[in-house]
PDB file of N, CA and C in Angstrom:
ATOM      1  N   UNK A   1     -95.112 194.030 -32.884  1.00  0.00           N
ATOM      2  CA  UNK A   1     -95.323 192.706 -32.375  1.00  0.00           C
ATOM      3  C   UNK A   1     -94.014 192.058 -31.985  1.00  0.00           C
ATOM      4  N   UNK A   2     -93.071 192.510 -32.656  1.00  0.00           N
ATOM      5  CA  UNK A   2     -91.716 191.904 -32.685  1.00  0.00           C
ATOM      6  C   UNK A   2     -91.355 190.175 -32.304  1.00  0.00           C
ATOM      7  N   UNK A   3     -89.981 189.906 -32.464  1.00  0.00           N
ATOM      8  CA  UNK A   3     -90.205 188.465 -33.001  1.00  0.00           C
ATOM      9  C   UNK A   3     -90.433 187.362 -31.612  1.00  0.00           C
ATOM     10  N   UNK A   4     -90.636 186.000 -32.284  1.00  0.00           N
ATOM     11  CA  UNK A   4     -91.228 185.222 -31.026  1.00  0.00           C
ATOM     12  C   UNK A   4     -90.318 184.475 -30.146  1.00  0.00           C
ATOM     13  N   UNK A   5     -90.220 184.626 -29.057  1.00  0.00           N
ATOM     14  CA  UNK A   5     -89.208 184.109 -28.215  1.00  0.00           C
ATOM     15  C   UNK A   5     -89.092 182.824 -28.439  1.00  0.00           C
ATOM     16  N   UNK A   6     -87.555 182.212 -27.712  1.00  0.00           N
ATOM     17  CA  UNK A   6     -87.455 180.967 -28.136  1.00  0.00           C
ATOM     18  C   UNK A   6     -88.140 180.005 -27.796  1.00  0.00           C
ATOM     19  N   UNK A   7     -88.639 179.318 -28.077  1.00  0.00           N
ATOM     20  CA  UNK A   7     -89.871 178.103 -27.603  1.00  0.00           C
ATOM     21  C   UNK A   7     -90.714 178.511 -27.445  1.00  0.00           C
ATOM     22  N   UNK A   8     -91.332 179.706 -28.206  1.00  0.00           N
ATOM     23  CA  UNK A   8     -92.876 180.036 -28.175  1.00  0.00           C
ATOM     24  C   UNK A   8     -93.504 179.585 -29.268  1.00  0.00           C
ATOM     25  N   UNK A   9     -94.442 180.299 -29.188  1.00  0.00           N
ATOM     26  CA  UNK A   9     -95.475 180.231 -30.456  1.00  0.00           C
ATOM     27  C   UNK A   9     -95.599 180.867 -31.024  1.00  0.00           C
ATOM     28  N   UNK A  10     -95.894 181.143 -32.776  1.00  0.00           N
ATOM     29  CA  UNK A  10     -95.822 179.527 -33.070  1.00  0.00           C
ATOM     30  C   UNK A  10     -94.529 179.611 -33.309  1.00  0.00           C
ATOM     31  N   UNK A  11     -94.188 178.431 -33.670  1.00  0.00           N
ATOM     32  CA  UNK A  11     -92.898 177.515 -34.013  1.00  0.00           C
ATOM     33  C   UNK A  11     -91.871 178.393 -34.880  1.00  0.00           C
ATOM     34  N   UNK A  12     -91.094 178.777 -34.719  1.00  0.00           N
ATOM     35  CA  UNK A  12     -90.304 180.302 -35.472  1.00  0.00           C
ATOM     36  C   UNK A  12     -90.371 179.556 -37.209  1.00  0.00           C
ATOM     37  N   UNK A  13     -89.783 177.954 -37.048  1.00  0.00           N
ATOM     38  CA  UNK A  13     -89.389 177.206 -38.887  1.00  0.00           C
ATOM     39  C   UNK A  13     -90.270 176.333 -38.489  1.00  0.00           C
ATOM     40  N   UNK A  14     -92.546 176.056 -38.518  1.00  0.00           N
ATOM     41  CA  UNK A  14     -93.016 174.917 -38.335  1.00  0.00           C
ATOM     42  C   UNK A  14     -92.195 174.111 -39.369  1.00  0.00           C
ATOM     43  N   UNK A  15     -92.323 172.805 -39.128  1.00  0.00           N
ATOM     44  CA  UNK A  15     -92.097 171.647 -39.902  1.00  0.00           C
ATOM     45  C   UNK A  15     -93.084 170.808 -39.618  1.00  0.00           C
ATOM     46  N   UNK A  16     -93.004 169.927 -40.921  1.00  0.00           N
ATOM     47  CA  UNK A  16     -93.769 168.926 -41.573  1.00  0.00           C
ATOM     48  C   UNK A  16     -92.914 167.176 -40.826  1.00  0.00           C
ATOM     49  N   UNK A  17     -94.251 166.315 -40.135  1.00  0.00           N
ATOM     50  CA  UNK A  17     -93.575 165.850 -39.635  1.00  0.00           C
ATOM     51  C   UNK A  17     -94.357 164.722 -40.489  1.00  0.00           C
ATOM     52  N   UNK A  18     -93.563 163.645 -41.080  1.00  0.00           N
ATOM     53  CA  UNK A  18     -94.208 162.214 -41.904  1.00  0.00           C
ATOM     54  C   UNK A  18     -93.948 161.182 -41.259  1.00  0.00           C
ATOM     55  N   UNK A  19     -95.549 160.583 -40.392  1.00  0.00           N
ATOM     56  CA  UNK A  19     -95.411 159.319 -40.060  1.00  0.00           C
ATOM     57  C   UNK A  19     -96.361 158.099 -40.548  1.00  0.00           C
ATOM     58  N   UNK A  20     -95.244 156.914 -40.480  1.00  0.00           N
ATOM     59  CA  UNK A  20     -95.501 156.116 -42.136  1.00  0.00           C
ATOM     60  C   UNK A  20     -96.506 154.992 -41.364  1.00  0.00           C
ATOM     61  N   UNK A  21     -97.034 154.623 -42.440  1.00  0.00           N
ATOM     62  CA  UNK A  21     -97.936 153.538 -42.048  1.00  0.00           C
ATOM     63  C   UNK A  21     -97.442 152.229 -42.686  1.00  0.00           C
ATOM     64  N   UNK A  22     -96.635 151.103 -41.838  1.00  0.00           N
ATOM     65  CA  UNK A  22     -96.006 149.989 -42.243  1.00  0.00           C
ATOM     66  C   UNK A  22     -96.764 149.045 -41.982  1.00  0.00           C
ATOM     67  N   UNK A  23     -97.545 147.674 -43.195  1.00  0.00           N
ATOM     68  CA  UNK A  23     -97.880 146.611 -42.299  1.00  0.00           C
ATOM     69  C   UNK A  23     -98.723 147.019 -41.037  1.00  0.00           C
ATOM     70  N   UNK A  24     -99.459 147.578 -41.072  1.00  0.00           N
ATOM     71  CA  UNK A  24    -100.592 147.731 -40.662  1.00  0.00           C
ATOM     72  C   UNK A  24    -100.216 148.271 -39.021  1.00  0.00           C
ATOM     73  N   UNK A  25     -98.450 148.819 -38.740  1.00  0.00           N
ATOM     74  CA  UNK A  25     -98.263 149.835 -37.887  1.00  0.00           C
ATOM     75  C   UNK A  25     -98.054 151.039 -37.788  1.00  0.00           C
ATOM     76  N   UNK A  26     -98.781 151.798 -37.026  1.00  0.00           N
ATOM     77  CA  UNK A  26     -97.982 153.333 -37.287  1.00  0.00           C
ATOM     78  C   UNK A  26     -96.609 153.480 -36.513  1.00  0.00           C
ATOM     79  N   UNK A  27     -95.781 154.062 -37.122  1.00  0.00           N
ATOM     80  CA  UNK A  27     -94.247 154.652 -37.172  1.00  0.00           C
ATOM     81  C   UNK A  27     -93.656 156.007 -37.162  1.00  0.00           C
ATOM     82  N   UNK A  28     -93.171 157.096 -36.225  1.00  0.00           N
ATOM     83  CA  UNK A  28     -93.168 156.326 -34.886  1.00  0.00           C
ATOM     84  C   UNK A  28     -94.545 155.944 -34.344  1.00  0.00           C
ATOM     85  N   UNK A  29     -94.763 155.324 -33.322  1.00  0.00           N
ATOM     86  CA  UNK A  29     -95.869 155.307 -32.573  1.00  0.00           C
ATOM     87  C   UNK A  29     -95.980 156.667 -31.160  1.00  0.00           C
ATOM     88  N   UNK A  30     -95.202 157.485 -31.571  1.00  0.00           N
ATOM     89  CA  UNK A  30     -95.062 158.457 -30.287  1.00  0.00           C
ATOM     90  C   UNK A  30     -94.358 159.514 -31.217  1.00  0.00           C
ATOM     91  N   UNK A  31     -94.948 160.858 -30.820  1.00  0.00           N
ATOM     92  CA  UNK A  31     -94.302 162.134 -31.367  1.00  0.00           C
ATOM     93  C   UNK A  31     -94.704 163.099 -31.156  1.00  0.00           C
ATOM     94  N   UNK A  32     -93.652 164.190 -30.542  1.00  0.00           N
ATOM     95  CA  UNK A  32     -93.843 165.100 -29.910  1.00  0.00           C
ATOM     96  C   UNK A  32     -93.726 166.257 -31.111  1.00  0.00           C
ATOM     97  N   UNK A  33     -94.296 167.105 -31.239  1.00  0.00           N
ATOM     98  CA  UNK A  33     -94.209 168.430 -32.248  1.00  0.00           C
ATOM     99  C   UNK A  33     -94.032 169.232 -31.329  1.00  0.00           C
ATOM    100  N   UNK A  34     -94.264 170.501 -32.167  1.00  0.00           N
ATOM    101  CA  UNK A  34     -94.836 171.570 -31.506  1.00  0.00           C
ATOM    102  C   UNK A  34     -95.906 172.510 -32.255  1.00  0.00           C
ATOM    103  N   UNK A  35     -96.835 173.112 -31.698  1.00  0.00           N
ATOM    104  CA  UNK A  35     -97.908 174.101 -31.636  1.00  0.00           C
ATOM    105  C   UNK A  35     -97.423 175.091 -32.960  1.00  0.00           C
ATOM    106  N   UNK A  36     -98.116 174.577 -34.020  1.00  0.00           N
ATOM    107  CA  UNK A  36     -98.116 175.377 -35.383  1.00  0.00           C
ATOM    108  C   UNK A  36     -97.341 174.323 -36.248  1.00  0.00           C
ATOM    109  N   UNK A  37     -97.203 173.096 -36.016  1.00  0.00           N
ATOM    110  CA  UNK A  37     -96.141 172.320 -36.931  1.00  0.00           C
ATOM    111  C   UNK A  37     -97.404 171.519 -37.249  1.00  0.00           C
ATOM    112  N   UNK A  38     -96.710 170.512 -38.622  1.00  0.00           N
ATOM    113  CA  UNK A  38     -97.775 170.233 -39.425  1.00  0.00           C
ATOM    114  C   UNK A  38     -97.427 168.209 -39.548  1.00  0.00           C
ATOM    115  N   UNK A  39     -98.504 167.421 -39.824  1.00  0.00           N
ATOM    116  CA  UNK A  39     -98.494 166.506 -39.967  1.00  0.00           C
ATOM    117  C   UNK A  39     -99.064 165.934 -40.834  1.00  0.00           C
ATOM    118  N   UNK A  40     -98.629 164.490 -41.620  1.00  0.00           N
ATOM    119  CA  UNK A  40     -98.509 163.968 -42.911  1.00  0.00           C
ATOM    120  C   UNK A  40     -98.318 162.507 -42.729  1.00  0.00           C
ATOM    121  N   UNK A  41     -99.172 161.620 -43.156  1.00  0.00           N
ATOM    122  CA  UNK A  41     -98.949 159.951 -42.795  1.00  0.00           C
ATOM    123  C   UNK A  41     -98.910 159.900 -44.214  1.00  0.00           C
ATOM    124  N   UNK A  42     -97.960 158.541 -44.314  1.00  0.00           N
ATOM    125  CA  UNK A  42     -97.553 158.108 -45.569  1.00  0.00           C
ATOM    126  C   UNK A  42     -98.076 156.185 -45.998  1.00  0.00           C
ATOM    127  N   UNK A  43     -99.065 155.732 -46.625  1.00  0.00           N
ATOM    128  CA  UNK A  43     -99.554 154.667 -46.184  1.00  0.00           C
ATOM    129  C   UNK A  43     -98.548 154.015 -47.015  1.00  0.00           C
ATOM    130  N   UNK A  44     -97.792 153.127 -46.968  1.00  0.00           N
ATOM    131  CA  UNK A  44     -96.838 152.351 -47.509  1.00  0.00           C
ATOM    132  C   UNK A  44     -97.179 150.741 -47.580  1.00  0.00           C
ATOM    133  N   UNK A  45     -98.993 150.160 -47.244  1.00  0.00           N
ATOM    134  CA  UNK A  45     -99.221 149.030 -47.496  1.00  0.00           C
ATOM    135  C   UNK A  45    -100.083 149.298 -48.619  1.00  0.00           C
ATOM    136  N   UNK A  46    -100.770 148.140 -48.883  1.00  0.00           N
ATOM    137  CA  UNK A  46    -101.988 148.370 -50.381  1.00  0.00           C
ATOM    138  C   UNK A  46    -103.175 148.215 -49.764  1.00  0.00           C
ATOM    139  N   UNK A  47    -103.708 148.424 -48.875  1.00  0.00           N
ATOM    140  CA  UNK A  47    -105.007 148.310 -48.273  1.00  0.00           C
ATOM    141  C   UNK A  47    -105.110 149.734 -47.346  1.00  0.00           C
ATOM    142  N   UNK A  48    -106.749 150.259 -47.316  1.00  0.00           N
ATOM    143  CA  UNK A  48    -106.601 151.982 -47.238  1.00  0.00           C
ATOM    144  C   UNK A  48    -107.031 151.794 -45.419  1.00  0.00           C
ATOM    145  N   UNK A  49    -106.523 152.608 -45.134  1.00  0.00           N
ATOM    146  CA  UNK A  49    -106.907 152.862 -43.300  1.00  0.00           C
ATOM    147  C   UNK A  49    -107.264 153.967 -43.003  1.00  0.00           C
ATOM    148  N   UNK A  50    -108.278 154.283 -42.093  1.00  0.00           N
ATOM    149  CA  UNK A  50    -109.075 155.555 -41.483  1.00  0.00           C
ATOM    150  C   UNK A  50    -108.499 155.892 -40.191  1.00  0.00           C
ATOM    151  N   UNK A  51    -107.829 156.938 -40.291  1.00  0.00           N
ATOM    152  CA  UNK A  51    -107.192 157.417 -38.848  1.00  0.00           C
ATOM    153  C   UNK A  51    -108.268 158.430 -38.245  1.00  0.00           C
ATOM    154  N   UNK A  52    -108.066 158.379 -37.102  1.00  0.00           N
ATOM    155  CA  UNK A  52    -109.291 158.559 -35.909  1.00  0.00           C
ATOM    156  C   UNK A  52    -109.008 158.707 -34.471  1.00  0.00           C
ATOM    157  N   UNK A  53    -108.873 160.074 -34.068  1.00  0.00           N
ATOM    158  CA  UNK A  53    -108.868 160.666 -33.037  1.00  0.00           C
ATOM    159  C   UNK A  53    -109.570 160.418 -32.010  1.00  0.00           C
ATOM    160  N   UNK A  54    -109.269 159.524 -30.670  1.00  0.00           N
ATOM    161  CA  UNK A  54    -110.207 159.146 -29.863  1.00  0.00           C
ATOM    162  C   UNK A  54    -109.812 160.290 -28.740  1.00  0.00           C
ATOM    163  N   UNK A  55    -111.139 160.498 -27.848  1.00  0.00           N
ATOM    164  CA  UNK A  55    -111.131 161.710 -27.142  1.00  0.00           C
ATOM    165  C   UNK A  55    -112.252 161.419 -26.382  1.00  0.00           C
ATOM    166  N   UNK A  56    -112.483 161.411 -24.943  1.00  0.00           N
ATOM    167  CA  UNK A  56    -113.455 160.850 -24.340  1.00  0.00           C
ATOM    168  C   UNK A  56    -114.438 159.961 -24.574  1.00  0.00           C
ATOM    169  N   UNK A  57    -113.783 158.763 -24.833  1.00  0.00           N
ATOM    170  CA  UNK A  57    -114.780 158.093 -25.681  1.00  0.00           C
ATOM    171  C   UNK A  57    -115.614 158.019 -26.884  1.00  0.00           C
ATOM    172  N   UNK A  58    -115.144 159.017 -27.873  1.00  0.00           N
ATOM    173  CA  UNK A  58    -115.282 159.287 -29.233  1.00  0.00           C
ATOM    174  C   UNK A  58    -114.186 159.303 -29.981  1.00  0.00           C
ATOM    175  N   UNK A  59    -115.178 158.743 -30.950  1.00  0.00           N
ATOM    176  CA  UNK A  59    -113.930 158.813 -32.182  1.00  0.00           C
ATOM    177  C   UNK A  59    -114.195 159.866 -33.215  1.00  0.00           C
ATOM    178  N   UNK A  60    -113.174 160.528 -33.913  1.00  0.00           N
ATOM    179  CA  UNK A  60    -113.490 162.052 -35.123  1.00  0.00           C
ATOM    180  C   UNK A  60    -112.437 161.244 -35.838  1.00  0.00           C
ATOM    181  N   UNK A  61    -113.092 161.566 -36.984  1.00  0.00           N
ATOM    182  CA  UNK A  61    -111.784 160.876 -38.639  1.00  0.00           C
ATOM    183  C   UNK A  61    -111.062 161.540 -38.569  1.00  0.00           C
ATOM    184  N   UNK A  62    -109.534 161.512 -38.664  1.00  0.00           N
ATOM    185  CA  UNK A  62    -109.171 162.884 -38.884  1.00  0.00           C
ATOM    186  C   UNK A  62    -108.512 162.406 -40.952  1.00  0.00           C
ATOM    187  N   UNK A  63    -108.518 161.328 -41.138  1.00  0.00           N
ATOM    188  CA  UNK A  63    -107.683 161.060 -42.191  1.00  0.00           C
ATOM    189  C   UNK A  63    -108.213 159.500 -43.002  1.00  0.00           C
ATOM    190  N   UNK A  64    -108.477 159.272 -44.209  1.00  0.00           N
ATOM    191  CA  UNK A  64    -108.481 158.286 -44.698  1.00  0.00           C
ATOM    192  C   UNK A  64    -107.351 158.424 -45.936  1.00  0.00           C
ATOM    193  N   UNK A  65    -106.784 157.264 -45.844  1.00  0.00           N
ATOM    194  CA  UNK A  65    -105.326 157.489 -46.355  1.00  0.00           C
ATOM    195  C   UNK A  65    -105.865 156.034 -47.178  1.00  0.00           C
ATOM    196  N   UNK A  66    -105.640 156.271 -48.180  1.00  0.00           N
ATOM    197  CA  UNK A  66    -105.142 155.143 -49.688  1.00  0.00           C
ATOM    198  C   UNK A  66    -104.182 154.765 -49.853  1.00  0.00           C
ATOM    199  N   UNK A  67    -104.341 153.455 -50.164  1.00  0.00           N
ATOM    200  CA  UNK A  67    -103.045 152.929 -50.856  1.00  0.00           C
ATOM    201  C   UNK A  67    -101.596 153.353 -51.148  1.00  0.00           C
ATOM    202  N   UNK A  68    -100.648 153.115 -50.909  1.00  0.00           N
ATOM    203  CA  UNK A  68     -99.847 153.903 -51.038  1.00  0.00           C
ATOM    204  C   UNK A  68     -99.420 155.121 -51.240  1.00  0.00           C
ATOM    205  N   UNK A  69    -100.497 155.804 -50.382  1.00  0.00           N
ATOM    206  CA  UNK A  69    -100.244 157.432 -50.550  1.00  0.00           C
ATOM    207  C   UNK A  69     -99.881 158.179 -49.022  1.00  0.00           C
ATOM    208  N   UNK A  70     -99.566 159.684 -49.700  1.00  0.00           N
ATOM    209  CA  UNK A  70     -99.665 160.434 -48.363  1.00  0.00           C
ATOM    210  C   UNK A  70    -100.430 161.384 -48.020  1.00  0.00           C
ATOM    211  N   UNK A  71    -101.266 161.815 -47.149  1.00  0.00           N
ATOM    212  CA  UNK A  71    -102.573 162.652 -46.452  1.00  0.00           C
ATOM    213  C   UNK A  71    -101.833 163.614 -46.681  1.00  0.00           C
ATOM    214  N   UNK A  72    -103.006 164.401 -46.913  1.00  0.00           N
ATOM    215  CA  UNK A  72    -102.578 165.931 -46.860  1.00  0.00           C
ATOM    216  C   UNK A  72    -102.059 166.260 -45.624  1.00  0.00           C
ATOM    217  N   UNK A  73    -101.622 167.624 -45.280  1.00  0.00           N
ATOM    218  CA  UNK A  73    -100.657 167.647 -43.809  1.00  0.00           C
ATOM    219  C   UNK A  73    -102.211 168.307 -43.191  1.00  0.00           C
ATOM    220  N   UNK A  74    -102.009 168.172 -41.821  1.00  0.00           N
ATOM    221  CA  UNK A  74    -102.791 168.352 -40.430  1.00  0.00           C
ATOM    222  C   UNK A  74    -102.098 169.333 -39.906  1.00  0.00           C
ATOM    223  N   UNK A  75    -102.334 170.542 -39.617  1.00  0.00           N
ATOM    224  CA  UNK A  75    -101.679 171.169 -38.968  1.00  0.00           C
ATOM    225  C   UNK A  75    -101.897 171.420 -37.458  1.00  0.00           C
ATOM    226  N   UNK A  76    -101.303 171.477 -36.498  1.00  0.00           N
ATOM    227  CA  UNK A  76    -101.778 171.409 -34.918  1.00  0.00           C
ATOM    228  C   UNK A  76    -101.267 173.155 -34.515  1.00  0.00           C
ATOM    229  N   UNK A  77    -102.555 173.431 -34.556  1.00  0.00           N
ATOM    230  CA  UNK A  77    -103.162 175.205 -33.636  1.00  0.00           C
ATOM    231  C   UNK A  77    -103.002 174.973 -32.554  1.00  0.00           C
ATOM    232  N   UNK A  78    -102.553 175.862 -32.362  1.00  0.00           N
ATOM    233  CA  UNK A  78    -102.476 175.644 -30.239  1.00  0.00           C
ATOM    234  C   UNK A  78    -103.945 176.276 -30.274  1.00  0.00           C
ATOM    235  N   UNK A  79    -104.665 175.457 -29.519  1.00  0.00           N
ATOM    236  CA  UNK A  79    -105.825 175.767 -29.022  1.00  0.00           C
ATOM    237  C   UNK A  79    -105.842 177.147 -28.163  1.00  0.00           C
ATOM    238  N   UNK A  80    -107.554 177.449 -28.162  1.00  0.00           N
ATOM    239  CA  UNK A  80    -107.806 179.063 -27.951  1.00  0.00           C
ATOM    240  C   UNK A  80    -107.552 179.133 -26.194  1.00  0.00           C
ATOM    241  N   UNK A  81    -107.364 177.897 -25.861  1.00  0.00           N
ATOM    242  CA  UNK A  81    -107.205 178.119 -24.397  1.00  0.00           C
ATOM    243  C   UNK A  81    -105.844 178.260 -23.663  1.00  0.00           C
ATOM    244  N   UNK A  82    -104.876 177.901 -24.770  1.00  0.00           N
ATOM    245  CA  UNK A  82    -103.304 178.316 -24.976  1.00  0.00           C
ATOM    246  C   UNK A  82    -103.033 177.675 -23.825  1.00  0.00           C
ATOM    247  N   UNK A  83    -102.656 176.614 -23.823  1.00  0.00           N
ATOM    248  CA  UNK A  83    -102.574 175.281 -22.705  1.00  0.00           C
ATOM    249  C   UNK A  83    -101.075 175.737 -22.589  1.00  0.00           C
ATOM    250  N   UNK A  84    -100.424 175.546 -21.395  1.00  0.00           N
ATOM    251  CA  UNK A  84     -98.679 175.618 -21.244  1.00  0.00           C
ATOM    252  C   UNK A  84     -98.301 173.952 -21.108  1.00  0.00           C
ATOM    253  N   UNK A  85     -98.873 173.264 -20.747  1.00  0.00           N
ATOM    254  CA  UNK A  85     -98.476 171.726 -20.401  1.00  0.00           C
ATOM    255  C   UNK A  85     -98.831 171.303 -21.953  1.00  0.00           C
ATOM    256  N   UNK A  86     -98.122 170.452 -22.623  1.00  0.00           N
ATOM    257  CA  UNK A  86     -98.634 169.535 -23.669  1.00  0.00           C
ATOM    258  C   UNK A  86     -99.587 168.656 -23.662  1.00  0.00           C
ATOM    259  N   UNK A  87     -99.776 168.599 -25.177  1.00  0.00           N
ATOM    260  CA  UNK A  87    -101.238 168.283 -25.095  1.00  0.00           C
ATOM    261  C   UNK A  87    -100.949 166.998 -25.693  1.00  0.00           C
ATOM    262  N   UNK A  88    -101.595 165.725 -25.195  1.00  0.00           N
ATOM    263  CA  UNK A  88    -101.473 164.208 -25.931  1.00  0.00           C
ATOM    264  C   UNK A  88    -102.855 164.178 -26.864  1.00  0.00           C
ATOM    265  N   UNK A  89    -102.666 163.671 -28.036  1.00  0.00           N
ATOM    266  CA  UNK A  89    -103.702 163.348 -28.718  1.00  0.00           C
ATOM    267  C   UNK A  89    -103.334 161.923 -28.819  1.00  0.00           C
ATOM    268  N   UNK A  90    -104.497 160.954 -28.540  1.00  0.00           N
ATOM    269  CA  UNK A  90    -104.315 159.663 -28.870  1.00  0.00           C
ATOM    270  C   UNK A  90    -105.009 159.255 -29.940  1.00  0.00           C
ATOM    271  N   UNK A  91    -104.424 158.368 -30.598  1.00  0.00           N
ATOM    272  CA  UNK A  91    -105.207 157.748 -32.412  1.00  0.00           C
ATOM    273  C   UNK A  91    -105.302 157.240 -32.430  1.00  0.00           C
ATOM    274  N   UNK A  92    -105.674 156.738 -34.041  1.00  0.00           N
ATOM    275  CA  UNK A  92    -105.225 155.405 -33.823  1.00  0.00           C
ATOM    276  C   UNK A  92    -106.064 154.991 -35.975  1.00  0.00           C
ATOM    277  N   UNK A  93    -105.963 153.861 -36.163  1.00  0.00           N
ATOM    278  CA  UNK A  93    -106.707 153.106 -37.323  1.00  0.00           C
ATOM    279  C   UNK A  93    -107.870 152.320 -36.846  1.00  0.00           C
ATOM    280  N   UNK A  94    -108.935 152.556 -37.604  1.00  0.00           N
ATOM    281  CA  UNK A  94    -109.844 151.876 -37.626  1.00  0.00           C
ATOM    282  C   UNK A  94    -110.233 150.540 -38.429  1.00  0.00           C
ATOM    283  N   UNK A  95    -110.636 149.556 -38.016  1.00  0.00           N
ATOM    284  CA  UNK A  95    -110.373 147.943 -39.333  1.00  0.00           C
ATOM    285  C   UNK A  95    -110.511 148.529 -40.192  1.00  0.00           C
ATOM    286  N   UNK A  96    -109.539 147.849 -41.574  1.00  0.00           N
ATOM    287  CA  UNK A  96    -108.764 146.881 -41.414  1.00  0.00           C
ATOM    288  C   UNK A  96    -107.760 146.861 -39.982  1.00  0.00           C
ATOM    289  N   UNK A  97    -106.928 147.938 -39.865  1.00  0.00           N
ATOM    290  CA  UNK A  97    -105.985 148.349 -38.693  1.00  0.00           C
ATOM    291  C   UNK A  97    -106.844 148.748 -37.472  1.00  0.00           C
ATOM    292  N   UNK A  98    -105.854 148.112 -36.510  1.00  0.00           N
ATOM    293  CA  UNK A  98    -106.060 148.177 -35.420  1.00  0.00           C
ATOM    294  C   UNK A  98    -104.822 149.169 -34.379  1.00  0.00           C
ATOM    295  N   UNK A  99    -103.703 149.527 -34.896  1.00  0.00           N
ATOM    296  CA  UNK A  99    -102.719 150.561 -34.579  1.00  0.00           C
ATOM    297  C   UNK A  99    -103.234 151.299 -33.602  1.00  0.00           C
ATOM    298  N   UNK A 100    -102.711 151.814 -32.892  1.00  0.00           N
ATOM    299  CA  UNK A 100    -102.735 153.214 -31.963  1.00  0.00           C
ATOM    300  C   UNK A 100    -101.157 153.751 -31.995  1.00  0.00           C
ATOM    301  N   UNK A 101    -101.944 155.009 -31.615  1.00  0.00           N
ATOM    302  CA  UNK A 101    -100.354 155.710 -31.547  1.00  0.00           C
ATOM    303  C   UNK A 101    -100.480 157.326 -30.629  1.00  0.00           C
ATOM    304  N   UNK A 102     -99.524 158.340 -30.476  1.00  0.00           N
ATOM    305  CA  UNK A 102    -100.191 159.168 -29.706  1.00  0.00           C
ATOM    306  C   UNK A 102     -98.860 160.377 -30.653  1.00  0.00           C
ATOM    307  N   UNK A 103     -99.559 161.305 -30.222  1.00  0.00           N
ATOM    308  CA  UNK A 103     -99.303 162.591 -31.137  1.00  0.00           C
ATOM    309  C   UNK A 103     -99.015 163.942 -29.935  1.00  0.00           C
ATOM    310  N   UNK A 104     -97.560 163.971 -29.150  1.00  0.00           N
ATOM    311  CA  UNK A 104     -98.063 165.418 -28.254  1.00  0.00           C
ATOM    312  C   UNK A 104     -97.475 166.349 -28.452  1.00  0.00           C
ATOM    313  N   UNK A 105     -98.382 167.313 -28.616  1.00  0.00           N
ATOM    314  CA  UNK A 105     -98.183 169.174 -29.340  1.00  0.00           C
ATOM    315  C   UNK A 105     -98.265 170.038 -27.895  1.00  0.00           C
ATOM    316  N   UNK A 106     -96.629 170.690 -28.113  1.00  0.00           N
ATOM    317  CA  UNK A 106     -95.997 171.760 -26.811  1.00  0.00           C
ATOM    318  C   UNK A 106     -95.931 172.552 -27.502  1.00  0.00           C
ATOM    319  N   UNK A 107     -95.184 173.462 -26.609  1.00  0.00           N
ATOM    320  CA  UNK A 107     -95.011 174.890 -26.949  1.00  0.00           C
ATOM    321  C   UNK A 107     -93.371 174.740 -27.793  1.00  0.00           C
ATOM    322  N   UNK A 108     -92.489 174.252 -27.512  1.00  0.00           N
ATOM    323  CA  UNK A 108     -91.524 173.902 -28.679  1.00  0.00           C
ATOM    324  C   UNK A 108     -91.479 172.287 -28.929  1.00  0.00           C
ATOM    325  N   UNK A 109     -90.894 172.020 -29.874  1.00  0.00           N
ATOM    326  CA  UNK A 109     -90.434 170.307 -30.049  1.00  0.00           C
ATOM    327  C   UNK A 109     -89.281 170.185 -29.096  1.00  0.00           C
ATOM    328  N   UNK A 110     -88.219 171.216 -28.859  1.00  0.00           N
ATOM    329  CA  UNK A 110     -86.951 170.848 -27.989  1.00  0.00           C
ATOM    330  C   UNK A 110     -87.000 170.709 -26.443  1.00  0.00           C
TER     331      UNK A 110
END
């Protein structure tokens, strides 16, 4: 099989990427990964928020996050259709929060 070229897939060292939930914003509000790297929100207010993947006019949970805690990590698969352009996922919190934010997974982070 031998090893994976540079900026392929997956990610030669994935990493874990933690974005925090402040005051009822997400932080960053924009972030680019890459395809096999993993994600982790950290809620840093005292009231719990439901994160939620909107996608043609639907929404999918992907996360309900408590009180000062952090979600288990999400990991982003490059899909079976092995897209070369990046892919935007847009989010966001559901009330209490009203946040959006967007999430886009390439073939490297660089």
């Amino acid at each position: 099989m031998g090893k994976p070229k540079k900026g392929g897939y997956p990610a030669p060292q994935p990493i874990t990427h933690y974005i925090e939930i402040i005051d009822g914003k997400i932080n960053p509000a924009a972030v680019t990964i890459a395809w096999g790297d993993w994600v982790a929100w950290t809620n840093k207010d005292a009231v719990s928020y439901t994160l939620v993947l909107f996608k043609n006019g639907e929404q999918t949970k992907w996360a309900t996050l408590d009180p000062n805690s952090t979600s288990a990590r999400m990991v982003f698969n490059w899909p079976s259709d092995k897209p070369k352009d990046p892919v935007v996922y847009d989010y966001g919190m559901l009330p209490p929060g009203t946040a959006k934010a967007t999430i886009t997974a390439q073939i490297s982070r660089f």
